[in-house]
Protein backbone atom coordinates (compact mmCIF):
# COMPACT_ATOMS: atom_id res chain seq x y z
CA UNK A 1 106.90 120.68 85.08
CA UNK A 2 106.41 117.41 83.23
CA UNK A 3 108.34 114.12 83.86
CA UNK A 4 108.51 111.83 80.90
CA UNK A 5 109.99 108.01 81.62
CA UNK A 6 107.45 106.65 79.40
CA UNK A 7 109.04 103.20 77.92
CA UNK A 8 112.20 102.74 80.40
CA UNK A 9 111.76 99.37 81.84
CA UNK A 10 111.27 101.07 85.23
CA UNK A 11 110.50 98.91 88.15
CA UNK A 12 109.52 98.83 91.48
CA UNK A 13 112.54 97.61 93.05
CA UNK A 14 114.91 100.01 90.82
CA UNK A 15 113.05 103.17 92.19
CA UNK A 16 113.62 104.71 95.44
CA UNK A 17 110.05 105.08 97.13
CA UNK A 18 110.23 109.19 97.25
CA UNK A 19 111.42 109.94 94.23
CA UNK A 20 108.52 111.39 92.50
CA UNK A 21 107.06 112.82 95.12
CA UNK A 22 108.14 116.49 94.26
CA UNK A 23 105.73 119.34 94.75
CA UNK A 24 107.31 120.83 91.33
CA UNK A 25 106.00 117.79 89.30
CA UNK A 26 102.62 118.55 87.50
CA UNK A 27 102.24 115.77 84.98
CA UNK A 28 103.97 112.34 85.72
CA UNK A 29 104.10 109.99 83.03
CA UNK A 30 104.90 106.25 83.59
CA UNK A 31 103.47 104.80 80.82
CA UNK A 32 105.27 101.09 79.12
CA UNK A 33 106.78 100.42 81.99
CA UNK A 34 107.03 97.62 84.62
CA UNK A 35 105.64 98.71 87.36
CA UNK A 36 103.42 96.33 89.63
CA UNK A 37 102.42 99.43 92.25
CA UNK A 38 101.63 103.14 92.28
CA UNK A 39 104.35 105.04 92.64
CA UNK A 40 104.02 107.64 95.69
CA UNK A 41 103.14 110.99 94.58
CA UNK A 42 103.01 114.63 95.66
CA UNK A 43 99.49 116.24 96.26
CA UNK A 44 100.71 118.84 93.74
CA UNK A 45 100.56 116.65 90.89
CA UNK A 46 97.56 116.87 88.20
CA UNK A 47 98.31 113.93 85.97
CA UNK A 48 99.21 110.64 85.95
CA UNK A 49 100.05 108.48 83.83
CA UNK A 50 100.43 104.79 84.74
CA UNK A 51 99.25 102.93 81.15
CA UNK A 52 100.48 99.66 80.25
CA UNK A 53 102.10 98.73 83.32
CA UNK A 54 101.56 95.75 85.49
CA UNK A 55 99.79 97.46 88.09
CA UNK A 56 97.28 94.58 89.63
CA UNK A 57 95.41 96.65 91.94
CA UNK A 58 94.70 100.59 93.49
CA UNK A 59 94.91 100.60 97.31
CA UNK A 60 94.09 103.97 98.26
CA UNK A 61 96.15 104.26 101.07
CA UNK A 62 98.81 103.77 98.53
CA UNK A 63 98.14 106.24 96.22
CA UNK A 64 96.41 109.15 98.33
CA UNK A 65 99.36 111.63 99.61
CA UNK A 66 99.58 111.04 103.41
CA UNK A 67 96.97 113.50 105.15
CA UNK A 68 95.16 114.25 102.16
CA UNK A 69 91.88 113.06 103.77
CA UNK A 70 92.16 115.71 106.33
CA UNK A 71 92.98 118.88 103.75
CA UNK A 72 89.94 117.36 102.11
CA UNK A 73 88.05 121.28 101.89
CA UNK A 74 91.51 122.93 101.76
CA UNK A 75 93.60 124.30 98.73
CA UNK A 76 96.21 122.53 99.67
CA UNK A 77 94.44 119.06 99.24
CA UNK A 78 95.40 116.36 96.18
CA UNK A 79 95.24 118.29 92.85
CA UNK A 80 95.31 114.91 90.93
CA UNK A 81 92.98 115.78 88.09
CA UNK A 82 93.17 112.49 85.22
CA UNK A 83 94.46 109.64 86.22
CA UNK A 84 95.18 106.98 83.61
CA UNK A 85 95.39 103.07 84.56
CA UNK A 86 94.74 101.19 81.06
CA UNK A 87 96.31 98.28 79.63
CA UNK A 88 97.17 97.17 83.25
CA UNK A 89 95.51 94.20 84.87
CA UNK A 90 93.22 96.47 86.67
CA UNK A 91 89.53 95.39 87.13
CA UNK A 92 87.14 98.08 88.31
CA UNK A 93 85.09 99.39 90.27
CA UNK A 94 87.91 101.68 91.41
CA UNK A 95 88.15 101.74 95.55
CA UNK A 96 85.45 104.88 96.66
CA UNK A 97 88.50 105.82 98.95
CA UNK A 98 90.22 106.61 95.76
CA UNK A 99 87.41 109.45 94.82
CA UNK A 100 87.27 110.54 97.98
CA UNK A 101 90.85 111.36 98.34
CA UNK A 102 91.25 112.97 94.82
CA UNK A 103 88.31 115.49 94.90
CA UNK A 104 89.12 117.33 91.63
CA UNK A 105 89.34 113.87 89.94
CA UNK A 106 87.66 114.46 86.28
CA UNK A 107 88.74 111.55 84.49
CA UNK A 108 89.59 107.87 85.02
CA UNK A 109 90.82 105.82 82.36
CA UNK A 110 91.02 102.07 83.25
């Protein structure tokens, strides 16, 4: 399932914490909001999309689903396959933490 809120005005303080972390979300899409953090996520999900935001910075204890480091060699790990940070105020390198945690990580766009 796709979630589209792409150009809401969405903010950190009007979302509950949870509320996209739902195993039956595969593609999250954030994009022209407001938002100065990454959301929390489900391990399920494959793509995110967090463009043109005002996201600062990527803590990866933040963004990595609790206990993914420890399902790091099982199926049930993070899926997250293309993450995508541009037009934020994002400066890279991106945290190693972050690659370890999301294994199946193909693309970064920052």
């Amino acid at each position: 399932m796709s979630l589209r809120l792409n150009r809401n005005k969405l903010a950190n303080g009007g979302i509950p914490k949870n509320v996209f972390n739902l195993s039956s979300i595969l593609d999250l899409q954030l994009s022209h909001n407001l938002l100065t953090e990454i959301p929390v996520i489900s391990s399920g999900l494959e793509h995110l999309h967090l463009d043109h935001n005002k996201i600062k910075s990527v803590n990866s204890s933040d963004i990595c689903p609790p206990g993914a480091l420890d399902d790091y060699f099982d199926e049930k790990g993070p899926r997250l396959r293309y993450l995508r940070l541009d037009g934020n105020e994002i400066k890279p390198p991106i945290p190693r933490e972050l690659m370890m945690c999301f294994r199946l990580l193909r693309a970064i766009v920052i």
